[in-house]
N, C-alpha and C. Protein backbone atom coordinates (compact mmCIF):
# COMPACT_ATOMS: atom_id res chain seq x y z
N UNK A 1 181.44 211.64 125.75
CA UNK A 1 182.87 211.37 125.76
C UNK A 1 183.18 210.22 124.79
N UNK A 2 184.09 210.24 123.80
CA UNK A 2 184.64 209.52 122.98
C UNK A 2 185.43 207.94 123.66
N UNK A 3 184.99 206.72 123.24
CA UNK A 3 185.66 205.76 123.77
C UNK A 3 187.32 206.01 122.67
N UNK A 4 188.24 205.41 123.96
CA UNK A 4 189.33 205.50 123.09
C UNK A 4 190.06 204.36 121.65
N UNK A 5 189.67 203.97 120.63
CA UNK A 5 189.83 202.98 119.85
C UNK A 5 190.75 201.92 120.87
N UNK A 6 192.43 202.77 121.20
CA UNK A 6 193.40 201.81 121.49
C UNK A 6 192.75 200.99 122.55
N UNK A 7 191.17 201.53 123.57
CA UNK A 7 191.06 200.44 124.29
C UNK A 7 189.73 199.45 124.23
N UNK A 8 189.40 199.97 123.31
CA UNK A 8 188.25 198.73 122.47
C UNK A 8 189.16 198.00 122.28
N UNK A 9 188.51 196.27 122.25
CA UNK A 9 189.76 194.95 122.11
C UNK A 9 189.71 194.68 121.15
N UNK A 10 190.67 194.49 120.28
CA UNK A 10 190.73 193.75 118.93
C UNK A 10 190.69 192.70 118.55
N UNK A 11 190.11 191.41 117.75
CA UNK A 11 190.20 190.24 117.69
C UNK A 11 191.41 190.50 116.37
N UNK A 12 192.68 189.79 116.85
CA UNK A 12 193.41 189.46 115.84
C UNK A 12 193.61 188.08 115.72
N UNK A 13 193.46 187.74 114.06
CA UNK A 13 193.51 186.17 113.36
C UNK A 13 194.30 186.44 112.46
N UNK A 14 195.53 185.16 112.63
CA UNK A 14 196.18 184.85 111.55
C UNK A 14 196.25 183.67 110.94
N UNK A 15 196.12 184.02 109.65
CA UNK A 15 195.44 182.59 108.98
C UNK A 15 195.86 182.77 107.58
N UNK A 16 196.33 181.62 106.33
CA UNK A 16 196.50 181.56 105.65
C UNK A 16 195.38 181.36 104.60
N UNK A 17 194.20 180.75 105.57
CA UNK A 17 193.07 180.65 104.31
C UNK A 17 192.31 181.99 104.65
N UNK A 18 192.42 182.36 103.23
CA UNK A 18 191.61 183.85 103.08
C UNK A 18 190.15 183.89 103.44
N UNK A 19 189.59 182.38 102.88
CA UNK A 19 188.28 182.38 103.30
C UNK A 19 187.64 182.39 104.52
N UNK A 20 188.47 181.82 105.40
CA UNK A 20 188.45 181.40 106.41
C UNK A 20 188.58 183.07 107.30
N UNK A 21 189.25 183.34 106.88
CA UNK A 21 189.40 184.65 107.84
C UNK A 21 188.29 185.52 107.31
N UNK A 22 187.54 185.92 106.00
CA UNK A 22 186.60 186.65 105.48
C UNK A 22 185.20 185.82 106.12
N UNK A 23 184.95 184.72 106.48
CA UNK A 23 184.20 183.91 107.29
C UNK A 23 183.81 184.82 108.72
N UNK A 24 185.24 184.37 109.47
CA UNK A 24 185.35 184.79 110.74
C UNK A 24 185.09 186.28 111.34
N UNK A 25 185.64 186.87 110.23
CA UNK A 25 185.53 188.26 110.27
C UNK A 25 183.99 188.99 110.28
N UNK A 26 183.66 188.07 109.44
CA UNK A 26 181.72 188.70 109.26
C UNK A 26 181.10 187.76 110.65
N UNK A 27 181.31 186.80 110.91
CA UNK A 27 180.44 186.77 111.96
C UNK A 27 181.17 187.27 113.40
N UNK A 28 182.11 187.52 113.68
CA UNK A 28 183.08 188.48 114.54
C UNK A 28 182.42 189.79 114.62
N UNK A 29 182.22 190.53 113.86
CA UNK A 29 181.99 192.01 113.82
C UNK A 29 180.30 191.86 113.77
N UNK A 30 179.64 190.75 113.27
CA UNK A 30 178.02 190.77 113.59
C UNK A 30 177.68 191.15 114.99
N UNK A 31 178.91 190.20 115.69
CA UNK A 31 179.09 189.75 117.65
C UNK A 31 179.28 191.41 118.15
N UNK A 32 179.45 192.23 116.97
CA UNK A 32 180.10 193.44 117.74
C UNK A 32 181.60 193.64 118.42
N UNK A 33 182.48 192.66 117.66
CA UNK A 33 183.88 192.74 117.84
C UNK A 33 184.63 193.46 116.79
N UNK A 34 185.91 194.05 117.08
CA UNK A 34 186.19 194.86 116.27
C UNK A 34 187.80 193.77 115.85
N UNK A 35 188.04 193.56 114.57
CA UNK A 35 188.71 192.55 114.12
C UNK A 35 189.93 193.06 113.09
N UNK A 36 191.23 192.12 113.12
CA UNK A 36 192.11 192.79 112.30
C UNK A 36 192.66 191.01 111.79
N UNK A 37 192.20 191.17 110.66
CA UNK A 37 193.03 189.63 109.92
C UNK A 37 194.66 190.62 109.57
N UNK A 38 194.94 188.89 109.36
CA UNK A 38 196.56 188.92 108.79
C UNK A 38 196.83 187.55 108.12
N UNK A 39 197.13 187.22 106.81
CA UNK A 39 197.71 186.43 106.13
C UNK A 39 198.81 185.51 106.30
N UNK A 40 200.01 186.26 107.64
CA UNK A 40 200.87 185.14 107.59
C UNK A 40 201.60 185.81 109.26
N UNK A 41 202.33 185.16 109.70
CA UNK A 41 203.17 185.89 110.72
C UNK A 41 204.06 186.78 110.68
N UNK A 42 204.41 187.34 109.28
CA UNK A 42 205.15 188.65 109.13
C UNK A 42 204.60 190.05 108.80
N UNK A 43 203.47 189.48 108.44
CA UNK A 43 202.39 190.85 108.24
C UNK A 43 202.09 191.14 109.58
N UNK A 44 201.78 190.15 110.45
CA UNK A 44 201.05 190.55 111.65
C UNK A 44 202.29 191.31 112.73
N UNK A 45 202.98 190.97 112.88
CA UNK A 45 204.58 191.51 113.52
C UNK A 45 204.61 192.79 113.15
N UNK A 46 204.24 193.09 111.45
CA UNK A 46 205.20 194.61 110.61
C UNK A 46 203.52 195.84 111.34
N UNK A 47 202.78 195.10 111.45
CA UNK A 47 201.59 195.96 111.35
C UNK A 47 200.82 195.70 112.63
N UNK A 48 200.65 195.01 113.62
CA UNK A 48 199.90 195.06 114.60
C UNK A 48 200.41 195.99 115.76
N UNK A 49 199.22 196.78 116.72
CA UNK A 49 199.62 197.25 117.48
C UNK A 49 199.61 196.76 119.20
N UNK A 50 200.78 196.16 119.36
CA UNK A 50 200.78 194.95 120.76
C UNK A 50 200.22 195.74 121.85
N UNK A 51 200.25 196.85 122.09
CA UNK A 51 199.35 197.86 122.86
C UNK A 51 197.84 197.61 123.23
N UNK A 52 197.27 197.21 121.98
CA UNK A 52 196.32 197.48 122.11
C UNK A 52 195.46 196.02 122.79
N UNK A 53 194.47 196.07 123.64
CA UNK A 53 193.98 194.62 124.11
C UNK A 53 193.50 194.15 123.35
N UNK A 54 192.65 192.69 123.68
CA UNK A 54 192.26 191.64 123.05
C UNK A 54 192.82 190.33 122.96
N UNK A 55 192.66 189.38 121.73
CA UNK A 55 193.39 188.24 122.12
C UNK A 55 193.83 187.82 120.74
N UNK A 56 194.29 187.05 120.50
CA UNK A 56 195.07 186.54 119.08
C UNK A 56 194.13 185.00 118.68
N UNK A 57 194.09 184.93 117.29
CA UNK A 57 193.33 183.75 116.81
C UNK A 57 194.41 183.45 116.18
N UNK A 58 195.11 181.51 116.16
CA UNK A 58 196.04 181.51 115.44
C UNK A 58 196.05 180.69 115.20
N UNK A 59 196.42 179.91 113.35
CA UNK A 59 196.46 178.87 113.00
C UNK A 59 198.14 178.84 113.51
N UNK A 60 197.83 177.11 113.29
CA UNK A 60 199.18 176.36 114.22
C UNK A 60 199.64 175.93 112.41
N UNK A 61 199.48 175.75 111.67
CA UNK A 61 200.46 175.32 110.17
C UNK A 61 200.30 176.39 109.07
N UNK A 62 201.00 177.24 109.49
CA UNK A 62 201.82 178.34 108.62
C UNK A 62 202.72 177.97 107.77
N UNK A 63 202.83 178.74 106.55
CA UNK A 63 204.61 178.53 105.81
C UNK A 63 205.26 179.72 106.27
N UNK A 64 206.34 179.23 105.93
CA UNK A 64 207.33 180.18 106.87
C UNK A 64 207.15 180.06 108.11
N UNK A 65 206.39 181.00 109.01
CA UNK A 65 206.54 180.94 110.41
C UNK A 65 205.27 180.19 110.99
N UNK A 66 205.45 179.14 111.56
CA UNK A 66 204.39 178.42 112.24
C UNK A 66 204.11 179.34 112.96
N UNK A 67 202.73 178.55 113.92
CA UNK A 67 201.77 179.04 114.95
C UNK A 67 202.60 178.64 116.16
N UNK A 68 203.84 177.91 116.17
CA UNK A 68 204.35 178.35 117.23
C UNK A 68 205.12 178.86 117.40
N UNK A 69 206.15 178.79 116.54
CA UNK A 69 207.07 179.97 116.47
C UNK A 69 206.68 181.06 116.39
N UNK A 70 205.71 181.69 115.71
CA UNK A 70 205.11 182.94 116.40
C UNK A 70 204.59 183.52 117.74
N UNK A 71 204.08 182.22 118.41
CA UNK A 71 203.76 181.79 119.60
C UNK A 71 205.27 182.43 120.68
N UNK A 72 206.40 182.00 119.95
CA UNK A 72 207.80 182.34 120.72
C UNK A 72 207.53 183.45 120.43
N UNK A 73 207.92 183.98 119.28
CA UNK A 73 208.34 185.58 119.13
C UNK A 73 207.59 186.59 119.68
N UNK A 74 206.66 186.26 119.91
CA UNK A 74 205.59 187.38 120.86
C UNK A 74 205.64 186.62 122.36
N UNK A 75 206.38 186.20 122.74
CA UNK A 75 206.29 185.99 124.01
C UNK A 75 208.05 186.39 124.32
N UNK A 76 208.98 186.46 122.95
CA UNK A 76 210.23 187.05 123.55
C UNK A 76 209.64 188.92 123.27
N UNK A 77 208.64 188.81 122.77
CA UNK A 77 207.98 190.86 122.40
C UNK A 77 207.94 191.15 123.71
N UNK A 78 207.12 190.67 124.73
CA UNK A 78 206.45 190.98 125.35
C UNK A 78 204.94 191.10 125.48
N UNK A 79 204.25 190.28 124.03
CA UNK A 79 203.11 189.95 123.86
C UNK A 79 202.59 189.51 124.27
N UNK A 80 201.32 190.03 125.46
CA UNK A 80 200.76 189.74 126.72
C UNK A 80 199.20 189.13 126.44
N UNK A 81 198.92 189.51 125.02
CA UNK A 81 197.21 189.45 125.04
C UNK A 81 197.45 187.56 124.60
N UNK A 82 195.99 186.74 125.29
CA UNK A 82 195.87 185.61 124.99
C UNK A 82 195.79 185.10 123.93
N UNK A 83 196.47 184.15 123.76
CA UNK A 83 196.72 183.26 122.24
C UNK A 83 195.94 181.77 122.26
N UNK A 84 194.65 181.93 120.98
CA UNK A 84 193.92 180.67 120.43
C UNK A 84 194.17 180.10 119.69
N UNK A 85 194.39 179.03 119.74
CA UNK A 85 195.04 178.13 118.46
C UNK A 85 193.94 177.64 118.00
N UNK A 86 193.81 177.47 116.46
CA UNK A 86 192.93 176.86 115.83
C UNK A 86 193.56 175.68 114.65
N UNK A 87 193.02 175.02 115.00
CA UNK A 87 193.92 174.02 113.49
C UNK A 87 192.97 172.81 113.34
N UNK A 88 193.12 172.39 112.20
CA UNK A 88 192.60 171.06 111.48
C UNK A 88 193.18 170.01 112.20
N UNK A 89 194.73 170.62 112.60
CA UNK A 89 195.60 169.15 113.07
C UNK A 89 196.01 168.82 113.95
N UNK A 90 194.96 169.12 115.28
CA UNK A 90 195.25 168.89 116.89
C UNK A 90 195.35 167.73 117.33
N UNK A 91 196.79 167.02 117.81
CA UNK A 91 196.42 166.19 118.61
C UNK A 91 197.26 166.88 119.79
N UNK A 92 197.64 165.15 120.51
CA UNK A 92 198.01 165.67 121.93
C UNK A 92 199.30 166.27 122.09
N UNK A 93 200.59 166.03 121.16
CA UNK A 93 201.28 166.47 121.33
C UNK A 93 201.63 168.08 120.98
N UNK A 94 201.03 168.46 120.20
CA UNK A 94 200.87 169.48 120.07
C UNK A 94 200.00 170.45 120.88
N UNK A 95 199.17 169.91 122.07
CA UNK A 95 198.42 170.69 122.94
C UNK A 95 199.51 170.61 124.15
N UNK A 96 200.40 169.88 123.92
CA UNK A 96 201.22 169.57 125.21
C UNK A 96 201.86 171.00 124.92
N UNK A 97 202.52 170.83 123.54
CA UNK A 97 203.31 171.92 123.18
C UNK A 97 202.93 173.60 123.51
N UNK A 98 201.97 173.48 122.65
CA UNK A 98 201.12 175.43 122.72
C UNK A 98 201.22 175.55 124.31
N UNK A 99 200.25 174.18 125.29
CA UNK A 99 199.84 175.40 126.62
C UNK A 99 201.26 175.28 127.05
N UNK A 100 201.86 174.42 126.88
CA UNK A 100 203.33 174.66 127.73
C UNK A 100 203.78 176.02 127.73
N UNK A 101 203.65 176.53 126.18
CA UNK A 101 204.57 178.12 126.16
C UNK A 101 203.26 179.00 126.40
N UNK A 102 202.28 178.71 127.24
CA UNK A 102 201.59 179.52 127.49
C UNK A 102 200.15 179.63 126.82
N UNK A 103 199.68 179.08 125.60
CA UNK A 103 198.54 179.29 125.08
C UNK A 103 196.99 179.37 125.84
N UNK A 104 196.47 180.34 125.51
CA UNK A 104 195.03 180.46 126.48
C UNK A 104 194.12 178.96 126.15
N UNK A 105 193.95 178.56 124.48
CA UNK A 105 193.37 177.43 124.28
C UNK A 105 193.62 176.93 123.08
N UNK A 106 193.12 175.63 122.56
CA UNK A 106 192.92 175.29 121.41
C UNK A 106 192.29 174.47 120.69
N UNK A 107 191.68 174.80 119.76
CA UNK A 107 190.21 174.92 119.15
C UNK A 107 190.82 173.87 117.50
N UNK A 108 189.62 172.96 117.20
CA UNK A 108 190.12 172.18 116.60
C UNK A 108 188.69 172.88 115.22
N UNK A 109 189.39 173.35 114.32
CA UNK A 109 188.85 173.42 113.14
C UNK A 109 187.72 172.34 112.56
N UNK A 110 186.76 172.21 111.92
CA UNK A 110 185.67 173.36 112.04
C UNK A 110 185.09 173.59 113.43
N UNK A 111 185.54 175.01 114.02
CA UNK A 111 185.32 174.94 115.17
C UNK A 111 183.32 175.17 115.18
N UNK A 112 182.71 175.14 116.56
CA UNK A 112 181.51 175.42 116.68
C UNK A 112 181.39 177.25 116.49
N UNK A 113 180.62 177.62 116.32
CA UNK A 113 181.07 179.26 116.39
C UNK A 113 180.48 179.64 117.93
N UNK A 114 179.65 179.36 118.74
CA UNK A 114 179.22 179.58 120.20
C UNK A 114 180.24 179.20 120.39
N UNK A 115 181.43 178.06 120.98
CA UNK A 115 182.40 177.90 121.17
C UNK A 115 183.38 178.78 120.90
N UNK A 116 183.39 179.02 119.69
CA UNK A 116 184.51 180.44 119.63
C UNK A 116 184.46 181.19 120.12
N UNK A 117 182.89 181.88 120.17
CA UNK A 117 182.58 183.19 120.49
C UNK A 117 182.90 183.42 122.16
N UNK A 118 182.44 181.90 122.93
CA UNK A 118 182.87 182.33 124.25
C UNK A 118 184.04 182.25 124.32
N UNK A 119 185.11 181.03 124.36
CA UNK A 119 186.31 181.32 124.09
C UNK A 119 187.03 182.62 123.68
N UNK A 120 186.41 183.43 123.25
CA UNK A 120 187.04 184.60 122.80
C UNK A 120 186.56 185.71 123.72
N UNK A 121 185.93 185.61 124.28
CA UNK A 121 184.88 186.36 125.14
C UNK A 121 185.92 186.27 126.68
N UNK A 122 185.84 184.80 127.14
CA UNK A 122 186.96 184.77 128.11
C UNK A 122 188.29 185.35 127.86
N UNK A 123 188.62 184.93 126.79
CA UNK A 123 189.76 185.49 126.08
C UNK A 123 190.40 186.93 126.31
N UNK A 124 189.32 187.47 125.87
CA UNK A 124 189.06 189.07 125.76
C UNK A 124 189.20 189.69 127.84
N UNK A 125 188.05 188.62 128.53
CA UNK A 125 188.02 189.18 129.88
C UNK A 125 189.25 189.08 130.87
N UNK A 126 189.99 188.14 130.38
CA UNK A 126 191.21 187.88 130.99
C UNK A 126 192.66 188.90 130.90
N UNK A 127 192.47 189.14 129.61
CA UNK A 127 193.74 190.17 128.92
C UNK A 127 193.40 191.54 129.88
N UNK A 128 191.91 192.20 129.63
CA UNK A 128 190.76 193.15 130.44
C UNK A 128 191.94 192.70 132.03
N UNK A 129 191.29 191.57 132.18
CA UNK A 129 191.68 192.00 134.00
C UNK A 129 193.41 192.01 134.31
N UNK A 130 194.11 191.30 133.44
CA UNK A 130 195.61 191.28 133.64
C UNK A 130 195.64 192.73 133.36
N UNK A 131 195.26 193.34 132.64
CA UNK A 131 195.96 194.95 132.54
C UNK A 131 195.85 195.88 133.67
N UNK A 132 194.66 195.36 134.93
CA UNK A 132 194.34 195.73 135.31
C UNK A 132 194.98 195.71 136.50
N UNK A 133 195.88 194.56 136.63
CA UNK A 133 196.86 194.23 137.74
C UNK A 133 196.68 193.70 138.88
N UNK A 134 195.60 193.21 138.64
CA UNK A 134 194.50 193.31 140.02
C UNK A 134 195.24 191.69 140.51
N UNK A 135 195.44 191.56 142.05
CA UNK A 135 196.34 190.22 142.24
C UNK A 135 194.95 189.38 143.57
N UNK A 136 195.25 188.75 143.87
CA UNK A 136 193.77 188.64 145.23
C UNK A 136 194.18 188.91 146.70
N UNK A 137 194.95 189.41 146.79
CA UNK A 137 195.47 190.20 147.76
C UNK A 137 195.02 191.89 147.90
N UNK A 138 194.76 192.03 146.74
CA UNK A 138 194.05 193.58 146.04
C UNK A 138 192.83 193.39 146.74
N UNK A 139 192.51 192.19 146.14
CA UNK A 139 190.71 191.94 146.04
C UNK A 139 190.35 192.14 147.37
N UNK A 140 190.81 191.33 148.03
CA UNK A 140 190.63 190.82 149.56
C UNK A 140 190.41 192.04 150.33
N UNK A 141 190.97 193.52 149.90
CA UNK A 141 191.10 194.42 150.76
C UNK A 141 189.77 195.26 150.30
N UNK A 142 190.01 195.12 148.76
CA UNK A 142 188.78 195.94 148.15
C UNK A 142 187.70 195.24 148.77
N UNK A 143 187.45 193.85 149.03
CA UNK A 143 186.36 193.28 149.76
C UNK A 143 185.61 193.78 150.73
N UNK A 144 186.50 194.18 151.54
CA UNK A 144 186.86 194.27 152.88
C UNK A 144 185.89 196.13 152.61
N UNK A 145 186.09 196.65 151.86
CA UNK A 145 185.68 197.54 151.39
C UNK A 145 183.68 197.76 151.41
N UNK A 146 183.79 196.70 151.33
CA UNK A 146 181.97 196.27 150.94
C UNK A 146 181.49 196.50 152.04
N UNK A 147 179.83 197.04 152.37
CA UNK A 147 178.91 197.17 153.40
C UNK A 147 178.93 195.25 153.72
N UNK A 148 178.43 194.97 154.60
CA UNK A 148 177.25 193.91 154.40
C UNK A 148 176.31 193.31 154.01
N UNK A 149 175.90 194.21 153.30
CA UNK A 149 174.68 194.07 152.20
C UNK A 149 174.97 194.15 151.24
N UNK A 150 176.31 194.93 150.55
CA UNK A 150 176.82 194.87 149.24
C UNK A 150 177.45 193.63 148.98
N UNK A 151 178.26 192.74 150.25
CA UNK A 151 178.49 191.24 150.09
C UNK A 151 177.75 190.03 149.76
N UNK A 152 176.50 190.90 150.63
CA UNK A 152 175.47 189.55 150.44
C UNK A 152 175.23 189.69 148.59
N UNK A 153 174.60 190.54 148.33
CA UNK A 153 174.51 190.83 146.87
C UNK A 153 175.22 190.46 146.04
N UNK A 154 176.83 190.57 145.92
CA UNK A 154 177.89 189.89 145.36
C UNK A 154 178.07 188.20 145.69
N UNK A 155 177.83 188.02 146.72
CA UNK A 155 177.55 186.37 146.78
C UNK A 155 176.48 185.61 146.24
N UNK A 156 175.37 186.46 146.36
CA UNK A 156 174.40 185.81 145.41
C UNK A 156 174.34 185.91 143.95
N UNK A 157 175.27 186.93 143.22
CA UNK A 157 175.10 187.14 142.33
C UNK A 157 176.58 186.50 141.71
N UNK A 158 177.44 185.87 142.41
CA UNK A 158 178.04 184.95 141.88
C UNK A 158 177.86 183.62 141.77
N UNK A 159 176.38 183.51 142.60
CA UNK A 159 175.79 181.94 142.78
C UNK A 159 174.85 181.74 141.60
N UNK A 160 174.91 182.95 140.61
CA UNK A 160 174.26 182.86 139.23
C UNK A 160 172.91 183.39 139.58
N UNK A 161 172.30 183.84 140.66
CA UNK A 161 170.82 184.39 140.71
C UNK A 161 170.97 186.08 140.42
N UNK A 162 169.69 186.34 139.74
CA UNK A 162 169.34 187.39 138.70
C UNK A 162 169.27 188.50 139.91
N UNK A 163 169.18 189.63 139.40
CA UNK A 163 168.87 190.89 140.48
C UNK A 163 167.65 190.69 140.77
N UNK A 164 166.34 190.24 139.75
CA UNK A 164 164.76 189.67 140.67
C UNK A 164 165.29 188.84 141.49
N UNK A 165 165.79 187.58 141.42
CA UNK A 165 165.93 186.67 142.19
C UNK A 165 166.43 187.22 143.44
N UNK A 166 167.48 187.87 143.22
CA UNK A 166 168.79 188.24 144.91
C UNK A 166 167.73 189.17 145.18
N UNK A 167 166.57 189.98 145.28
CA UNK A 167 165.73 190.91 145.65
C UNK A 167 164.72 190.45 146.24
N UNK A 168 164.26 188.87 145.85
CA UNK A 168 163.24 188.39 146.42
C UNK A 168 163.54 187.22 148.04
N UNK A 169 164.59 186.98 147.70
CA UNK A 169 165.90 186.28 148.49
C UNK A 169 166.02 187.13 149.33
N UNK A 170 166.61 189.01 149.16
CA UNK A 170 166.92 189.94 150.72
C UNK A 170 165.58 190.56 151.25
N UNK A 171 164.34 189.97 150.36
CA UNK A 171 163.15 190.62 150.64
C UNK A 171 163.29 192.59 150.30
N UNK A 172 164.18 192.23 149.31
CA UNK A 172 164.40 194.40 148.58
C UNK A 172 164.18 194.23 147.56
N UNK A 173 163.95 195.50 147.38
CA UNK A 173 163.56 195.94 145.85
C UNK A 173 164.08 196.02 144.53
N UNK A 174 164.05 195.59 143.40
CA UNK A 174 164.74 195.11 142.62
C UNK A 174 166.04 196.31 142.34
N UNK A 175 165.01 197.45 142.55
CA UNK A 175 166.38 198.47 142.20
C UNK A 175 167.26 199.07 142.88
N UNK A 176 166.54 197.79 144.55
CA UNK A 176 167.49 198.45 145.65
C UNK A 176 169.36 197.12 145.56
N UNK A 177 168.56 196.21 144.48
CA UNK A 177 170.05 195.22 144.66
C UNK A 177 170.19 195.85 143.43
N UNK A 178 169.96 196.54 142.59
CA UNK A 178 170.48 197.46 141.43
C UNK A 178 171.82 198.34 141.98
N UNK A 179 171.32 198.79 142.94
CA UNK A 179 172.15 200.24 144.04
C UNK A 179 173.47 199.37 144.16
N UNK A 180 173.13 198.34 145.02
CA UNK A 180 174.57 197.68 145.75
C UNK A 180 175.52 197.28 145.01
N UNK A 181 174.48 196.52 144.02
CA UNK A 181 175.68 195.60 142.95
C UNK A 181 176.07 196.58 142.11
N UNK A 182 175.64 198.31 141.59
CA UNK A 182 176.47 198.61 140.81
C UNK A 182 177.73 199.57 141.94
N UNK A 183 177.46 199.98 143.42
CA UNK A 183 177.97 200.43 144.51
C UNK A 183 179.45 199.05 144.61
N UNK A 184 179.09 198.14 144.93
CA UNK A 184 180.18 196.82 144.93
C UNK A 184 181.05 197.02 143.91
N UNK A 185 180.69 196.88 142.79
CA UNK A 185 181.49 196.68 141.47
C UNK A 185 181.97 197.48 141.50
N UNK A 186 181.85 199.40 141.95
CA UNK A 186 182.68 200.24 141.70
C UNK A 186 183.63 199.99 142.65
N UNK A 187 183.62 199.58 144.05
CA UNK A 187 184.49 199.47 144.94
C UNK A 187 185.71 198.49 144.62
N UNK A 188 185.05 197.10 143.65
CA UNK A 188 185.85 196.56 143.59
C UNK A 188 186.78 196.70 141.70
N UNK A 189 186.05 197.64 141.46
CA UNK A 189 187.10 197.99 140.57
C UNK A 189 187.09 197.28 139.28
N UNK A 190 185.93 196.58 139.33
CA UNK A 190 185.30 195.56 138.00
C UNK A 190 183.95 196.09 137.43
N UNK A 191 183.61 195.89 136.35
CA UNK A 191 182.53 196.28 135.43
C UNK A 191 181.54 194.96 135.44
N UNK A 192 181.47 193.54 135.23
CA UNK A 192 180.67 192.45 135.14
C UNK A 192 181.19 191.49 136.21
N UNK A 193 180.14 190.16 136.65
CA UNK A 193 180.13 189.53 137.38
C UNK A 193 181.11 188.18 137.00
N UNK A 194 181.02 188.18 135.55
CA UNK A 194 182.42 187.20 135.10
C UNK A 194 184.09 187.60 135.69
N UNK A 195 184.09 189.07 135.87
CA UNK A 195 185.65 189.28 136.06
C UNK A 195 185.61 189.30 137.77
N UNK A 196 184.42 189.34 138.86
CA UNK A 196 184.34 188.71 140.03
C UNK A 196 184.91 187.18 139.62
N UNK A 197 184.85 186.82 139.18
CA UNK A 197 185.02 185.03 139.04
C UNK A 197 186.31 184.76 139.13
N UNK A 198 186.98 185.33 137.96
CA UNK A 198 188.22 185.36 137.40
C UNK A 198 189.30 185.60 138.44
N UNK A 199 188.97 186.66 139.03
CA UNK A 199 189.63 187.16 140.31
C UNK A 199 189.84 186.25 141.72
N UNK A 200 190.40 185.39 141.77
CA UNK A 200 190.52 184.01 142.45
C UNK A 200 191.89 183.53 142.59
N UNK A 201 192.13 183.03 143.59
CA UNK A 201 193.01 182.84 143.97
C UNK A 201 193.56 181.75 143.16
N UNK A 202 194.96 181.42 142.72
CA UNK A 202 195.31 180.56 142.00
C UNK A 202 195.84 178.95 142.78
């Protein structure tokens, strides 16, 4: 069966330095991300598809349209996927500014690239579970859903121990906490143990 493109996530960056985005782009797609640069905030508006998931990379000093005024205009769109700010010229007032209207984070040029990569990674898992609608009132019931043994498994395996580990811990077999935890996850309607996390009460 064919995955559908529109729901592979896209890393979109908008950035005025070309290099900078031909940079990002090659070690982006090394990571196995699938990536769409844009030059300024009017290219990205005429040509992106807001449909599609993922998260936005965005310099904050644009000509013409800053990184935050773009920041507005996709939040009067209805532009739901998370927004990273990247800039040379972070201080505090300007972090006051971005998360106020919402920004997921922001990343101070030359960023680390492990830093990016997770940042973008959360990035990516968050947009993933908002589409998904899932509220913890959902969760709680889907919980409720679980054997006893599929809980224990999910608790240990949010306490960071490996499927050897949670196997040697219930005294079972490695491929018997294989069974539960992939039995759990379908119940609860998640694919990895990061979007268990995420799913928390606010």
């Amino acid at each position: 069966m064919k995955t559908n493109k529109r729901e592979k996530p896209i890393i979109r960056i908008i950035d005025d330095d070309l290099d900078l985005l031909e940079g990002l782009t090659y070690m982006l797609e090394e990571e196995g991300w699938r990536v769409k640069t844009y030059p300024n905030a009017d290219s990205f508006l005429t040509l992106d598809d807001p449909d599609c998931p993922g998260c936005l990379i965005l310099d904050y000093l644009m000509p013409h349209t800053n990184g935050v005024e773009l920041q507005k205009q996709l939040k009067n769109r209805g532009f739901t996927q998370p927004v990273i700010f990247l800039t040379a010229h972070a201080d505090l007032d300007m972090a006051i500014s971005v998360f106020t209207k919402g920004a997921f984070h922001l990343l101070k040029k030359p960023v680390e690239p492990l830093t990016l990569l997770q940042t973008i990674k959360e990035a990516v898992l968050k947009d993933k579970i908002s589409r998904k609608n899932f509220n913890y009132s959902d969760l709680s019931t889907r919980l409720n859903l679980l054997s006893n043994r599929e809980q224990q498994v999910i608790r240990l395996a949010r306490d960071g121990l490996m499927n050897s580990q949670i196997a040697e811990r219930l005294n079972l077999s490695e491929r018997t906490i294989e069974s539960h935890r992939f039995n759990a996850y379908k119940k609860l309607g998640i694919t990895t143990i990061e979007e268990l996390e995420l799913l928390k009460p606010k």
